[in-house]
C-alpha atoms as a PDB file:
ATOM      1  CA  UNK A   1     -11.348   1.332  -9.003  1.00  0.00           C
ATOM      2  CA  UNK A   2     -13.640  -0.917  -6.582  1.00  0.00           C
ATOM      3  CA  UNK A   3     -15.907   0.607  -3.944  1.00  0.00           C
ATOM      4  CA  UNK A   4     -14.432   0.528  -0.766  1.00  0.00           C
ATOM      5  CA  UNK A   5     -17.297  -2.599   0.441  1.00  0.00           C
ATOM      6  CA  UNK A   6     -14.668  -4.580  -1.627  1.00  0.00           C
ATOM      7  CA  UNK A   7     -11.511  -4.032   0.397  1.00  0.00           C
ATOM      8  CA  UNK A   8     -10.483  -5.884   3.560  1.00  0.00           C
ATOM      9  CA  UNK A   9      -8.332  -4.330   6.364  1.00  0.00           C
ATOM     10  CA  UNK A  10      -4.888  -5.704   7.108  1.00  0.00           C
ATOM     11  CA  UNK A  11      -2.158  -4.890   9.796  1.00  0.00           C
ATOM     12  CA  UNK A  12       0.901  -6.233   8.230  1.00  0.00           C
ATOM     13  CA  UNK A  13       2.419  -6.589   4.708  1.00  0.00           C
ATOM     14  CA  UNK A  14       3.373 -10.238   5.004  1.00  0.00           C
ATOM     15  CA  UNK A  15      -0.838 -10.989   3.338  1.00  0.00           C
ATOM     16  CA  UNK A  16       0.122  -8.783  -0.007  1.00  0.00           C
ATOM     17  CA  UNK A  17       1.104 -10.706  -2.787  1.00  0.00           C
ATOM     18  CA  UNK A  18       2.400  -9.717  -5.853  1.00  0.00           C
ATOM     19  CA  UNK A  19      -0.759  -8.713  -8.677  1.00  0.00           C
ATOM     20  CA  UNK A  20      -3.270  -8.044  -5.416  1.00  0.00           C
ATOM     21  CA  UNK A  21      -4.801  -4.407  -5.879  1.00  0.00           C
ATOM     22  CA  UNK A  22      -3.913  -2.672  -2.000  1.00  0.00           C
ATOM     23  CA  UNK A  23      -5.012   0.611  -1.259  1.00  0.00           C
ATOM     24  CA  UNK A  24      -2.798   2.870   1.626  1.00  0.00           C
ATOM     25  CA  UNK A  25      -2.911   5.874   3.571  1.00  0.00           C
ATOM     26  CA  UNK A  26       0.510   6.879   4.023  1.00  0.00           C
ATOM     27  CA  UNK A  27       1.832  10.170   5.159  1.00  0.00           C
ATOM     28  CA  UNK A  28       2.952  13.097   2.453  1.00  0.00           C
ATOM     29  CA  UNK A  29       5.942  12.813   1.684  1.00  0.00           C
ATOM     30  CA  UNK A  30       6.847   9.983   3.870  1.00  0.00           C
ATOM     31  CA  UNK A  31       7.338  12.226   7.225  1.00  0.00           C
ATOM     32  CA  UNK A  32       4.198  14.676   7.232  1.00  0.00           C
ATOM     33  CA  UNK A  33       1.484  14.534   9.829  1.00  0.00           C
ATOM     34  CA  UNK A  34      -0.744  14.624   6.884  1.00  0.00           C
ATOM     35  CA  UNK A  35      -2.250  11.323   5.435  1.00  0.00           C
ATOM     36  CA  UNK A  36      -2.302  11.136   1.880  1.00  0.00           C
ATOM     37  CA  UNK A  37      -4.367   8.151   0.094  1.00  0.00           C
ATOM     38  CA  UNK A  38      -2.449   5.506  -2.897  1.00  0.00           C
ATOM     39  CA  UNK A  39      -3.828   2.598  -4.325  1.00  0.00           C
ATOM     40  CA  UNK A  40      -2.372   0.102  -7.304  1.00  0.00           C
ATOM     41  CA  UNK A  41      -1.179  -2.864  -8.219  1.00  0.00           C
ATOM     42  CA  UNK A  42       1.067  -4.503  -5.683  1.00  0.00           C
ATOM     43  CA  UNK A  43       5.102  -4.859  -7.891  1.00  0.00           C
ATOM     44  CA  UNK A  44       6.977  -5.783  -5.372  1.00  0.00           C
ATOM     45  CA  UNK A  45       6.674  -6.529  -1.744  1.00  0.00           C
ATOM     46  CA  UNK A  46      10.444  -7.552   0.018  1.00  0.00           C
ATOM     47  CA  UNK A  47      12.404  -6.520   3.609  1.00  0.00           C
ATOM     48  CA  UNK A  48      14.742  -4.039   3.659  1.00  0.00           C
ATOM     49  CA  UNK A  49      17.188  -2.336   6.471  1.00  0.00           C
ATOM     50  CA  UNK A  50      14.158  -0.623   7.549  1.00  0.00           C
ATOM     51  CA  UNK A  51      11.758  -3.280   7.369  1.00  0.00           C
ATOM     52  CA  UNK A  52       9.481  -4.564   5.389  1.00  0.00           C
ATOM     53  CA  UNK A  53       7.789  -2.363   2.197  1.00  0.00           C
ATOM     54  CA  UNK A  54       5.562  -2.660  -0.740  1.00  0.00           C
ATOM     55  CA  UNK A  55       6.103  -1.477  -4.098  1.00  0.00           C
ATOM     56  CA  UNK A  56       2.744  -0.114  -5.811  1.00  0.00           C
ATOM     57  CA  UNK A  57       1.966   0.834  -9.638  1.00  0.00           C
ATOM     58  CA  UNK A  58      -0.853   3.363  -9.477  1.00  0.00           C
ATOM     59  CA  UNK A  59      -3.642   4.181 -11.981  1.00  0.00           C
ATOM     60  CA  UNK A  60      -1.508   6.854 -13.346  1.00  0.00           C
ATOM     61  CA  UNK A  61       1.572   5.080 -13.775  1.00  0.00           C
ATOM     62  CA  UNK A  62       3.374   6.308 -10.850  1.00  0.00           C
ATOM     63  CA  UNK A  63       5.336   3.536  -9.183  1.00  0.00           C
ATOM     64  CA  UNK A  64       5.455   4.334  -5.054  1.00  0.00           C
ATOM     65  CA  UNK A  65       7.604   2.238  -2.599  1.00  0.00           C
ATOM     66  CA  UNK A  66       6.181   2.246   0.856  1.00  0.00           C
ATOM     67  CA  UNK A  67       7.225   1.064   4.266  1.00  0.00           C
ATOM     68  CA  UNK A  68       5.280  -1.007   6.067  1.00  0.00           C
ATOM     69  CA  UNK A  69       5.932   1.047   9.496  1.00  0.00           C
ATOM     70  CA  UNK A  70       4.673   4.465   8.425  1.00  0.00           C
ATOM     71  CA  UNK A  71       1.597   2.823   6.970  1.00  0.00           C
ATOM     72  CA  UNK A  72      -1.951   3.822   8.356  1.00  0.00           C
ATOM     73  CA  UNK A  73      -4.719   1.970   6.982  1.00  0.00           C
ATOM     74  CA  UNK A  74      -3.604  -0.973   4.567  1.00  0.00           C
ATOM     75  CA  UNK A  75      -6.668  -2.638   2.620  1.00  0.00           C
ATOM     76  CA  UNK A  76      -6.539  -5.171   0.093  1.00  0.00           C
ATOM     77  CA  UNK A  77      -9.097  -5.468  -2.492  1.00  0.00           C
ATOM     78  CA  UNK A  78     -10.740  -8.552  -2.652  1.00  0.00           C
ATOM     79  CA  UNK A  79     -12.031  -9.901  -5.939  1.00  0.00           C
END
């Protein structure tokens, strides 16, 4: 994975496009006060009943749907 020099900082979803690598903090389990880190490959990106999400492949293979309102830190990678 890139060093973190190569990421910029974003505050909303609606700059993630589908391929771009993203990397998140996002708390466990969705609801924890404890911040857990994913990064991948940006799937899907779309606006659901409780707003807007990305969809994210991860190194491993794990596929993780996240919303954009529980998000801490978004970065994008930049090439």
């Amino acid at each position: 994975m890139a060093s973190i020099k190569n990421f910029r900082d974003l505050r909303s979803t609606r700059y993630i496009n589908v391929g771009e690598v993203v990397s998140v903090n996002y708390p466990k389990h969705g609801k924890r006060n404890v911040l857990t880190k994913h990064s991948g490959e940006v799937v899907a990106t779309g606006t659901g009943p409780g707003g807007r999400y990305i969809t994210i492949k991860g190194e491993s293979g794990v596929i993780r749907s996240l919303s954009e309102a529980k998000m801490v830190k978004l970065r994008k990678h930049l090439a």
